[in-house]
PDB file of N, CA and C in Angstrom:
ATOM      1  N   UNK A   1       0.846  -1.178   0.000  1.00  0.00           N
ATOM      2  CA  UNK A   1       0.000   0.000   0.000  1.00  0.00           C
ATOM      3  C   UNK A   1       0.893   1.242   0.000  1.00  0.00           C
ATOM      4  N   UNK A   2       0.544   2.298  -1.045  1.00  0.00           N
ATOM      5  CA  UNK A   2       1.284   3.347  -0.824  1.00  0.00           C
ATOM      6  C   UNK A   2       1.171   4.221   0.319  1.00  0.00           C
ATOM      7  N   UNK A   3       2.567   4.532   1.223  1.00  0.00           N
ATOM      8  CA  UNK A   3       2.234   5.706   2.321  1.00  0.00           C
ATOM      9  C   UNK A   3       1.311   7.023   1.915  1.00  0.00           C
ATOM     10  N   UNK A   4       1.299   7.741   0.709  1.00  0.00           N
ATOM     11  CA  UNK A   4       0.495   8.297   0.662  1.00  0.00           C
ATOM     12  C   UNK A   4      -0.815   8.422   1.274  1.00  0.00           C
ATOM     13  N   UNK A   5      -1.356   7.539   0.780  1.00  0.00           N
ATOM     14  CA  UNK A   5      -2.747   7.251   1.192  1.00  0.00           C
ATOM     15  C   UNK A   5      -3.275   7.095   2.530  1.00  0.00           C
ATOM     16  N   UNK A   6      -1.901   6.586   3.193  1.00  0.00           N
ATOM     17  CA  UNK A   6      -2.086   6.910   5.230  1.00  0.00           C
ATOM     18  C   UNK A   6      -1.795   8.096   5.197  1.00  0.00           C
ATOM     19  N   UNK A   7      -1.094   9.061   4.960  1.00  0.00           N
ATOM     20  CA  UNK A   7      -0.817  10.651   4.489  1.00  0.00           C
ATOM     21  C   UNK A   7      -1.826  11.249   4.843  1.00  0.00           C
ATOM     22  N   UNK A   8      -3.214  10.908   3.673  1.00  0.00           N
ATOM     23  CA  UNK A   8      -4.349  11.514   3.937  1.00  0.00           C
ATOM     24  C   UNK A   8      -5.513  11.562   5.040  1.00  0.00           C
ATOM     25  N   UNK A   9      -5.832  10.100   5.017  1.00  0.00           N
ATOM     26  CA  UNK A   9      -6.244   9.567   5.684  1.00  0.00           C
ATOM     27  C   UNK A   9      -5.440   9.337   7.197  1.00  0.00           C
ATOM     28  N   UNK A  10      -6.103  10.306   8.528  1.00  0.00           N
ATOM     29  CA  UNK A  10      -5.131  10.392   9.928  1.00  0.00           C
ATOM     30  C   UNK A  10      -5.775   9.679  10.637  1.00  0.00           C
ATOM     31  N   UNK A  11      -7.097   9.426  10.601  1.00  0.00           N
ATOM     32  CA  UNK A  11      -7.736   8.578  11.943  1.00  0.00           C
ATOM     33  C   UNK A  11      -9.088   8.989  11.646  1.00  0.00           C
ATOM     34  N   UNK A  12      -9.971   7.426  12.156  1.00  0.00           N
ATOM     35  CA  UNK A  12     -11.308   7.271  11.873  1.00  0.00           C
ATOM     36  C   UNK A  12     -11.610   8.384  13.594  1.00  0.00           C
ATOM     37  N   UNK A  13     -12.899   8.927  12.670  1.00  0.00           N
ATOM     38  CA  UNK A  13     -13.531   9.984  14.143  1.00  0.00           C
ATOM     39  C   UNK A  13     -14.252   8.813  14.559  1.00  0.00           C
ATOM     40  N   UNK A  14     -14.537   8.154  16.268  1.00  0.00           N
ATOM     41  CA  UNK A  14     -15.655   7.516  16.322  1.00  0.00           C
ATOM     42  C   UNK A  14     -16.270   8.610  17.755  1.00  0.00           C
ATOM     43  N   UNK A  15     -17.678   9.292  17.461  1.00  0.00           N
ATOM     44  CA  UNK A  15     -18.578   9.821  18.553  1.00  0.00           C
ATOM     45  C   UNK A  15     -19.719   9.117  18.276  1.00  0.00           C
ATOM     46  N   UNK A  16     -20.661   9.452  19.276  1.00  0.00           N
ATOM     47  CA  UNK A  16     -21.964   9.078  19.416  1.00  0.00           C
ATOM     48  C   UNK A  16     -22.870   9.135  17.731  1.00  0.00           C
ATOM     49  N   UNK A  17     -22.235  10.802  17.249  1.00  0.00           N
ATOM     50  CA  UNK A  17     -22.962  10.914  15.882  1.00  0.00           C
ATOM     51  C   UNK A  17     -22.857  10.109  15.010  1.00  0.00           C
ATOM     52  N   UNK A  18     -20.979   9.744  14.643  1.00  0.00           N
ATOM     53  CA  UNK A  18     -20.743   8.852  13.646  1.00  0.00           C
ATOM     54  C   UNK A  18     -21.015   7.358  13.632  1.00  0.00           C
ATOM     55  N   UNK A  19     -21.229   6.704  15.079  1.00  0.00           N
ATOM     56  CA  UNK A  19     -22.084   5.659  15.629  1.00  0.00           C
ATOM     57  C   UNK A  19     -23.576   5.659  14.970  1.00  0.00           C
ATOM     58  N   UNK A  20     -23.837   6.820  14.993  1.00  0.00           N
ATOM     59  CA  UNK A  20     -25.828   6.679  14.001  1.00  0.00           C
ATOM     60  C   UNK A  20     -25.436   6.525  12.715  1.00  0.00           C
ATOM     61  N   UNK A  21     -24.346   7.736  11.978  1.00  0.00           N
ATOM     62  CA  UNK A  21     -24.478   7.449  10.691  1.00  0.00           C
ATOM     63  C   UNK A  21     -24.014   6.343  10.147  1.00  0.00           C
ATOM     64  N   UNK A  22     -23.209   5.040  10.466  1.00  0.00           N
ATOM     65  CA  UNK A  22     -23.103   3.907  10.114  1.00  0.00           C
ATOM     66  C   UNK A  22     -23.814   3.161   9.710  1.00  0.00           C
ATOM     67  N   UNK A  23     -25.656   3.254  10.469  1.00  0.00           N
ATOM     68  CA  UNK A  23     -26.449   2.835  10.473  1.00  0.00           C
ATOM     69  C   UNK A  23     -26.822   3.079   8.801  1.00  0.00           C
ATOM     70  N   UNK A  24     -26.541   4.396   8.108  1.00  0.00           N
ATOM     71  CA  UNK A  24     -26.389   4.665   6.823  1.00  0.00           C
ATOM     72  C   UNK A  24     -25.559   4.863   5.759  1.00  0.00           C
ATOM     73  N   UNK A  25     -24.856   4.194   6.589  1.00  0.00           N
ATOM     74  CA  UNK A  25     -23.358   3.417   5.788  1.00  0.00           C
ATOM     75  C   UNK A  25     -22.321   4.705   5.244  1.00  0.00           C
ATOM     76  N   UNK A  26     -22.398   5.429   6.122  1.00  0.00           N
ATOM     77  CA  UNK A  26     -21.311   6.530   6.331  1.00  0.00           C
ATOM     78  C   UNK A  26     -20.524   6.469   7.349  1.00  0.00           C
ATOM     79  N   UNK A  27     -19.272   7.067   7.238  1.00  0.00           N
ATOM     80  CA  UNK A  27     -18.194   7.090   8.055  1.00  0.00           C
ATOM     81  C   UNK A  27     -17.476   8.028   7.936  1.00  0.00           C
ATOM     82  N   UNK A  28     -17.117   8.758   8.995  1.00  0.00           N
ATOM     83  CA  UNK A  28     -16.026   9.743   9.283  1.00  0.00           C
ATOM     84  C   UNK A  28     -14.761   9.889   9.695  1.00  0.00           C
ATOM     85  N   UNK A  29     -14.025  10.222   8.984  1.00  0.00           N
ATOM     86  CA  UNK A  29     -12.100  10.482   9.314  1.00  0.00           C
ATOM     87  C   UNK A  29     -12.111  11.699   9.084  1.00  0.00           C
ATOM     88  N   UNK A  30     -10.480  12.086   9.735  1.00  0.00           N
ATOM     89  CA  UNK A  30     -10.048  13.266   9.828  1.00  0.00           C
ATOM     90  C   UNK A  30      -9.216  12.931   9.099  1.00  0.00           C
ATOM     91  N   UNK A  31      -8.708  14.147   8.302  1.00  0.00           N
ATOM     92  CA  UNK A  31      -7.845  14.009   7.117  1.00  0.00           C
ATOM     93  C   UNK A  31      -7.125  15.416   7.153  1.00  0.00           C
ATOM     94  N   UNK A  32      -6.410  15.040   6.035  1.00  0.00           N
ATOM     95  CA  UNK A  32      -5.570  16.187   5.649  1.00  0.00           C
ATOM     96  C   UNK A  32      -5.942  17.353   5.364  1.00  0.00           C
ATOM     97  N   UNK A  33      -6.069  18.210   5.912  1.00  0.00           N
ATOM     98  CA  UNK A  33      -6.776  19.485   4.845  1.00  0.00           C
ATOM     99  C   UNK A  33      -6.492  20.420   4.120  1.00  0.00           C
ATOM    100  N   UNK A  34      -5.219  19.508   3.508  1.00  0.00           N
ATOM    101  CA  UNK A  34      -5.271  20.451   1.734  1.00  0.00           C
ATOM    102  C   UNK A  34      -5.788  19.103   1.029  1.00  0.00           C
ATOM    103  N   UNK A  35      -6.154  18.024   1.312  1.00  0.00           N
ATOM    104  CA  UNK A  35      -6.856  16.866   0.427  1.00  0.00           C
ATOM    105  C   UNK A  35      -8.280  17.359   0.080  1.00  0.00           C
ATOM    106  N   UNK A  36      -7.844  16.585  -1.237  1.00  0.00           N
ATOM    107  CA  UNK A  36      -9.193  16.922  -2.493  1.00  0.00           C
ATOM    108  C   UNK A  36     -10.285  15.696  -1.979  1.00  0.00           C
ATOM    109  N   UNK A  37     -11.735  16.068  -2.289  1.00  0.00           N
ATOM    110  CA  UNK A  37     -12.804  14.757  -2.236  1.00  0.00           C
ATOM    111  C   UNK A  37     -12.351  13.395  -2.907  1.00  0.00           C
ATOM    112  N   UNK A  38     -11.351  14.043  -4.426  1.00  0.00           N
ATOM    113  CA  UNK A  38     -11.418  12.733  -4.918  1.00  0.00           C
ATOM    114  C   UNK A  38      -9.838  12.042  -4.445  1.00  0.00           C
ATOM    115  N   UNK A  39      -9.389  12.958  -3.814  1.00  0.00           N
ATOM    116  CA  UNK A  39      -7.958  11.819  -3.380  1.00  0.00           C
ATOM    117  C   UNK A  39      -8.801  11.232  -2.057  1.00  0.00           C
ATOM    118  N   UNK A  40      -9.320  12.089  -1.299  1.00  0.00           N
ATOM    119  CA  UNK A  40     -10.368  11.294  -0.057  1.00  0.00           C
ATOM    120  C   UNK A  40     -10.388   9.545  -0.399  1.00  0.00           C
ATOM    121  N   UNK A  41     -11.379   9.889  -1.680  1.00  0.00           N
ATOM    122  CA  UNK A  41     -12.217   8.113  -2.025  1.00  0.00           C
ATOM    123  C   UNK A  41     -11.225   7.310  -2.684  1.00  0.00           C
ATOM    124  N   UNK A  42     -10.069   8.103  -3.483  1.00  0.00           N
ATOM    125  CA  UNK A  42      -9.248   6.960  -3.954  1.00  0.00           C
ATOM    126  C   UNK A  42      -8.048   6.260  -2.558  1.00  0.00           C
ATOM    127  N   UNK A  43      -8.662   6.531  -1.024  1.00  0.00           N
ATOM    128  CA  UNK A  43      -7.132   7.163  -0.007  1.00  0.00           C
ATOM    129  C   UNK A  43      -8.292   5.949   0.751  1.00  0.00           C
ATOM    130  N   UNK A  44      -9.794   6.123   0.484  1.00  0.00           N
ATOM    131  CA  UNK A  44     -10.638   4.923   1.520  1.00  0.00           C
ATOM    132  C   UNK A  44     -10.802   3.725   1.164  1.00  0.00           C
ATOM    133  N   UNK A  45     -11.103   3.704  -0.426  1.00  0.00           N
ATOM    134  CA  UNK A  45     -10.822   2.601  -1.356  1.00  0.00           C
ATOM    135  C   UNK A  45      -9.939   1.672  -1.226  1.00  0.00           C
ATOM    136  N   UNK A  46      -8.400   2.586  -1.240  1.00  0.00           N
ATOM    137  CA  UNK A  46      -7.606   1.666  -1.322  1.00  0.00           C
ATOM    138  C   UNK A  46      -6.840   1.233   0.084  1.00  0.00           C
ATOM    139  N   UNK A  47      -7.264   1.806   1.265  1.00  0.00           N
ATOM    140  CA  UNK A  47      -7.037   1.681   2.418  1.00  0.00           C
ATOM    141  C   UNK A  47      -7.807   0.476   2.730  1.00  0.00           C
ATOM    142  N   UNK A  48      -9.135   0.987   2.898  1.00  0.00           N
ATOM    143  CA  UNK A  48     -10.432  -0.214   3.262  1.00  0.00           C
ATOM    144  C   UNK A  48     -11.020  -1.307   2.199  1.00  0.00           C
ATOM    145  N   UNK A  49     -10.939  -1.407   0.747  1.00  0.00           N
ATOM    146  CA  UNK A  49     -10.972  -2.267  -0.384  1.00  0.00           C
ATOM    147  C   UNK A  49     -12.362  -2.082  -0.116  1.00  0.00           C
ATOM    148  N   UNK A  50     -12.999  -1.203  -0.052  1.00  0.00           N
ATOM    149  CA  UNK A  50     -14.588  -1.027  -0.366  1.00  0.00           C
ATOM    150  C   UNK A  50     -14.805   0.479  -1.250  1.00  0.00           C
ATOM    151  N   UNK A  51     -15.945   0.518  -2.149  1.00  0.00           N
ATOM    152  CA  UNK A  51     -16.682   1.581  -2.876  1.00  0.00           C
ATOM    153  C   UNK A  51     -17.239   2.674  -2.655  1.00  0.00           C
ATOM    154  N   UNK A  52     -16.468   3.324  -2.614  1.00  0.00           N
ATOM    155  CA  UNK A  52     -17.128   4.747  -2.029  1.00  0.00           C
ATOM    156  C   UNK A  52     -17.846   5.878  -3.060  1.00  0.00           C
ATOM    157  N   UNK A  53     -19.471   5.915  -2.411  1.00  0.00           N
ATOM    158  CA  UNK A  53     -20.380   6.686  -3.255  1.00  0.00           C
ATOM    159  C   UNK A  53     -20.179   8.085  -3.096  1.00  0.00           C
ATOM    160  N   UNK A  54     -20.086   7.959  -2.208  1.00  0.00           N
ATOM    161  CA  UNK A  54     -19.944  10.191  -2.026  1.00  0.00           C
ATOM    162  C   UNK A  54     -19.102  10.291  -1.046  1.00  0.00           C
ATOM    163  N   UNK A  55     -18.204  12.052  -1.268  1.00  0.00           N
ATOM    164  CA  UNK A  55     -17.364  12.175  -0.054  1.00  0.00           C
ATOM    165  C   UNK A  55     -18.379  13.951   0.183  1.00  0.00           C
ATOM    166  N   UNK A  56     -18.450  13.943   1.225  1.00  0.00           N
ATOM    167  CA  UNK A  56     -18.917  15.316   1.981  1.00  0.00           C
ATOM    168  C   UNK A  56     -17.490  15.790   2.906  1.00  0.00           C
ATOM    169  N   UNK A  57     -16.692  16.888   2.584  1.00  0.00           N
ATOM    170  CA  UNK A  57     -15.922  17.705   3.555  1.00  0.00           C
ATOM    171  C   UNK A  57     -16.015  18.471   4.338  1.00  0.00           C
ATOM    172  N   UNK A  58     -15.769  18.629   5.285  1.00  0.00           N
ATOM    173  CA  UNK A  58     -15.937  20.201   5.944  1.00  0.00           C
ATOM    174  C   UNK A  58     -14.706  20.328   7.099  1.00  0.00           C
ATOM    175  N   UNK A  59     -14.409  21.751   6.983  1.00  0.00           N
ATOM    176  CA  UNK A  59     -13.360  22.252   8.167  1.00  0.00           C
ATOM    177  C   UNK A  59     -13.474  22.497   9.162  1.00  0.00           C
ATOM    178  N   UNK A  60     -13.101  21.897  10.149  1.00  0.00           N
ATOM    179  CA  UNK A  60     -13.254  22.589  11.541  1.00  0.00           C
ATOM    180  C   UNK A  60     -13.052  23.382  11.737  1.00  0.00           C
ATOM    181  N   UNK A  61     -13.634  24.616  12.611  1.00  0.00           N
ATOM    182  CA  UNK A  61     -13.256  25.654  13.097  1.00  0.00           C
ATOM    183  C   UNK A  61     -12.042  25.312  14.096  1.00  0.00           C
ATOM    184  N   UNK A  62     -11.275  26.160  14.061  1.00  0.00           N
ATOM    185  CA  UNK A  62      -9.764  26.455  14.798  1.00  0.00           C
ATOM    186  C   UNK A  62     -10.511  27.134  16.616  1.00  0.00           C
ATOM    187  N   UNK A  63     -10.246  26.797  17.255  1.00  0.00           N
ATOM    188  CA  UNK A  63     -10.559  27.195  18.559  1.00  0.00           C
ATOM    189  C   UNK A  63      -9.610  27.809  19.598  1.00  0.00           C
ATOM    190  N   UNK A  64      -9.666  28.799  20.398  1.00  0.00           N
ATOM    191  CA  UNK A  64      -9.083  29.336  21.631  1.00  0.00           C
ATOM    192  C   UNK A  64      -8.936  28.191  22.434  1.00  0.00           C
ATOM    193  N   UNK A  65      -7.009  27.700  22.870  1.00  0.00           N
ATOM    194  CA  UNK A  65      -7.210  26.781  23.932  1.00  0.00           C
ATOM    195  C   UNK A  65      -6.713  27.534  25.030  1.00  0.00           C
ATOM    196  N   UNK A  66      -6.926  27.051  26.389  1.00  0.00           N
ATOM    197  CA  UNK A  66      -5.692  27.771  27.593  1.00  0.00           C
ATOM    198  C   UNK A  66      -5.298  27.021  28.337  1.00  0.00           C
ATOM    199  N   UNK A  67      -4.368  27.094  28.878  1.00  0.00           N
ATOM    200  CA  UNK A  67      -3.695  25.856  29.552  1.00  0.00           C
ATOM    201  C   UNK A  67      -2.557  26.868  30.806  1.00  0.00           C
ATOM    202  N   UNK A  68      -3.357  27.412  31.977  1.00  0.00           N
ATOM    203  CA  UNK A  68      -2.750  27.553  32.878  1.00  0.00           C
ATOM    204  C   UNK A  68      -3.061  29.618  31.986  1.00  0.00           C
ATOM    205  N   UNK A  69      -1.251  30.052  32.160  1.00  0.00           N
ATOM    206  CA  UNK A  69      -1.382  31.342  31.535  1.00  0.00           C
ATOM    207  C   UNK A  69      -1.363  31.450  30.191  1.00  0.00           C
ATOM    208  N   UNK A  70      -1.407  30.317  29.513  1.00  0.00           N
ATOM    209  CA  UNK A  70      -1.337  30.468  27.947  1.00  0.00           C
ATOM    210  C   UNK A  70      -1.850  29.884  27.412  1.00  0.00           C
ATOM    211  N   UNK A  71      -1.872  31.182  26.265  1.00  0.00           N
ATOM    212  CA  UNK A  71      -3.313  30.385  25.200  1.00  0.00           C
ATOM    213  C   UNK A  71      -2.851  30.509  23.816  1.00  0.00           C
ATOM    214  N   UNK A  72      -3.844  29.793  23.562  1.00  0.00           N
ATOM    215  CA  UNK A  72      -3.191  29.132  21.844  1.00  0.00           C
ATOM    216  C   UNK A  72      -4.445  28.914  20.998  1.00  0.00           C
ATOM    217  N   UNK A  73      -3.723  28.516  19.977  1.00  0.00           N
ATOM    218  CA  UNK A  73      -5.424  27.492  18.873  1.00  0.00           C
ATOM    219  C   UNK A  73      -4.916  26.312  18.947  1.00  0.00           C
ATOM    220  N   UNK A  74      -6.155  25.351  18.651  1.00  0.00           N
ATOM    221  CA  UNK A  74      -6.115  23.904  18.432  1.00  0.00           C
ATOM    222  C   UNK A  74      -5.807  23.708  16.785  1.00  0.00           C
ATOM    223  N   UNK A  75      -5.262  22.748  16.561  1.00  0.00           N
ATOM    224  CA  UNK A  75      -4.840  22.701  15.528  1.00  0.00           C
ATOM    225  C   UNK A  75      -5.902  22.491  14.460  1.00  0.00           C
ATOM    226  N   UNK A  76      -5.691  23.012  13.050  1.00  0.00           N
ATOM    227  CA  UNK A  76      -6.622  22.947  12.050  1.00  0.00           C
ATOM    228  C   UNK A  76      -6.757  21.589  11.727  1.00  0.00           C
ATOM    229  N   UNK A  77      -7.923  21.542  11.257  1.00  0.00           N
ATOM    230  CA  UNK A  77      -8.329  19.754  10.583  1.00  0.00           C
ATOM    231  C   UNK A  77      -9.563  19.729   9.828  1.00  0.00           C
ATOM    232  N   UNK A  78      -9.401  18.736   9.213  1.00  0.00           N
ATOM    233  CA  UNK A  78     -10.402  18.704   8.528  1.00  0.00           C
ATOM    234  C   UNK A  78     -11.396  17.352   8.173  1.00  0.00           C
ATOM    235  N   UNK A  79     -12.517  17.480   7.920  1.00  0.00           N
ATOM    236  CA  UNK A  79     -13.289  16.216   8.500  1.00  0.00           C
ATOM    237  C   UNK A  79     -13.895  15.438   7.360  1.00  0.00           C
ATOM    238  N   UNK A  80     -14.079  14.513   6.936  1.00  0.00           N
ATOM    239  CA  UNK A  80     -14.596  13.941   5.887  1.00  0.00           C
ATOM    240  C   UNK A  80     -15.873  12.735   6.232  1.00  0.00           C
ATOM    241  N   UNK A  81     -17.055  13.169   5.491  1.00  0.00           N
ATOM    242  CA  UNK A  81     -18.362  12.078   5.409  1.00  0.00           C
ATOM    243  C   UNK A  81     -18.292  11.210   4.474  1.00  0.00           C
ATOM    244  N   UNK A  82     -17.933  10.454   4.660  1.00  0.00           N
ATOM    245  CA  UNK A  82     -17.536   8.599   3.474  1.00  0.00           C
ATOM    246  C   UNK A  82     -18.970   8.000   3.545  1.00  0.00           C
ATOM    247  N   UNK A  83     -19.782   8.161   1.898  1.00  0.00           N
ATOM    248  CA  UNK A  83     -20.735   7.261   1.612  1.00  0.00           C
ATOM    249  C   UNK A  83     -20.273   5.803   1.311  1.00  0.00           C
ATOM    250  N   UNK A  84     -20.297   4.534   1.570  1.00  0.00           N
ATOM    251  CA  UNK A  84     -20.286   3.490   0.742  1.00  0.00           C
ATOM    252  C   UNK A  84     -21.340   3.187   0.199  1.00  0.00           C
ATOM    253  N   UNK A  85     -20.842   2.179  -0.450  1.00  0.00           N
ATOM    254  CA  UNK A  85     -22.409   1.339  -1.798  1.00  0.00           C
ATOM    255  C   UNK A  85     -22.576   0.588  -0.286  1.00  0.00           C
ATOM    256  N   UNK A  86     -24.551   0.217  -0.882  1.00  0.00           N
ATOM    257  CA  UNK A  86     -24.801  -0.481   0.017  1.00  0.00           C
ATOM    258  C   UNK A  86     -24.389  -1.865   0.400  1.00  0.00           C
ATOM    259  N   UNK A  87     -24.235  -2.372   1.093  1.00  0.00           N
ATOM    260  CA  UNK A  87     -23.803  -3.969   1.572  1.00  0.00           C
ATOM    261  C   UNK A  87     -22.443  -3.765   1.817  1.00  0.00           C
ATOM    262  N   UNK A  88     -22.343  -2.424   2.295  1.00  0.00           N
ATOM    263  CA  UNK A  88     -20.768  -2.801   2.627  1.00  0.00           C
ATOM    264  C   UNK A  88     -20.192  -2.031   3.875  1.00  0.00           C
ATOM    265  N   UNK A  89     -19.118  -2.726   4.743  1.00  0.00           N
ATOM    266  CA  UNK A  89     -18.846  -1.312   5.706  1.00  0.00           C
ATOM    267  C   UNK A  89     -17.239  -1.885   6.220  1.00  0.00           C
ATOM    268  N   UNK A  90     -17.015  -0.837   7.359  1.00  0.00           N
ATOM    269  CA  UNK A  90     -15.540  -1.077   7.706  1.00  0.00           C
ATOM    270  C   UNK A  90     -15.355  -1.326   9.165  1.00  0.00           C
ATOM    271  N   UNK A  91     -14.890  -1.809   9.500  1.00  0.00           N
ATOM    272  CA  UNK A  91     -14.420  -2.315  11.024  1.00  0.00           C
ATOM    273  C   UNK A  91     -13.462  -1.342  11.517  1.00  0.00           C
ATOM    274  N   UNK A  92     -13.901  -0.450  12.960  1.00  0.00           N
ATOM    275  CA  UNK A  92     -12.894   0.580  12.963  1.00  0.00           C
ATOM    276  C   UNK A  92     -12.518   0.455  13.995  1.00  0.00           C
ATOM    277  N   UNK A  93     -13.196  -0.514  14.753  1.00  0.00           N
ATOM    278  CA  UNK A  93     -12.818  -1.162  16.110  1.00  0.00           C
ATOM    279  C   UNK A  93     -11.211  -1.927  16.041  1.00  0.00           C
TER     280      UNK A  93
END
C-alpha cells in the first residue's frame, strides 16, 4: 500500500454521531486538509478495499485553547463524510 494514502487519511472519528451514521453506511475520518474529495475516495478505497459513493468535507473551526497562563489554537483539521455502496462497511474497532 502506498504511504500516501495513510498521508491523507489520519484517523477514523468515532462519537456518538458517527455511531448513528453507520447505520447509513457513512463514516467519518479526519484528514488532511489540503486533500481533495477525490484523493479522499481513492485514499478509503484503497485503504479499506470497499466503494465509495460520495465524499462530503468540511473544516473545523480552529478554537481558543488555555492551559494555565497560555493560550493558543487547536490545531486545524479537517473532517470527511464517506458514503459506501450499500452492503458494505468497515471495522474501525
Amino acid at each position: 500500500m502506498d504511504t500516501k494514502y495513510l498521508e491523507i487519511i489520519k484517523a477514523p472519528l468515532v462519537t456518538e454521531k458517527s455511531n448513528d451514521r453507520q447505520s447509513l453506511n457513512q463514516y467519518e475520518f479526519k484528514v488532511e486538509p489540503k486533500a481533495t474529495k477525490t484523493e479522499i475516495k481513492a485514499a478509503v478505497e484503497k485503504i479499506f478495499k470497499v466503494h465509495v459513493v460520495e465524499v462530503r468535507t468540511l473544516n473545523m473551526k480552529v478554537k481558543k485553547k488555555r492551559v494555565g497562563r497560555y493560550t493558543g489554537l487547536s490545531n486545524r483539521c479537517k473532517k470527511a463524510i464517506v458514503t459506501l455502496k450499500p452492503g458494505e462497511t468497515i471495522e474501525l474497532n
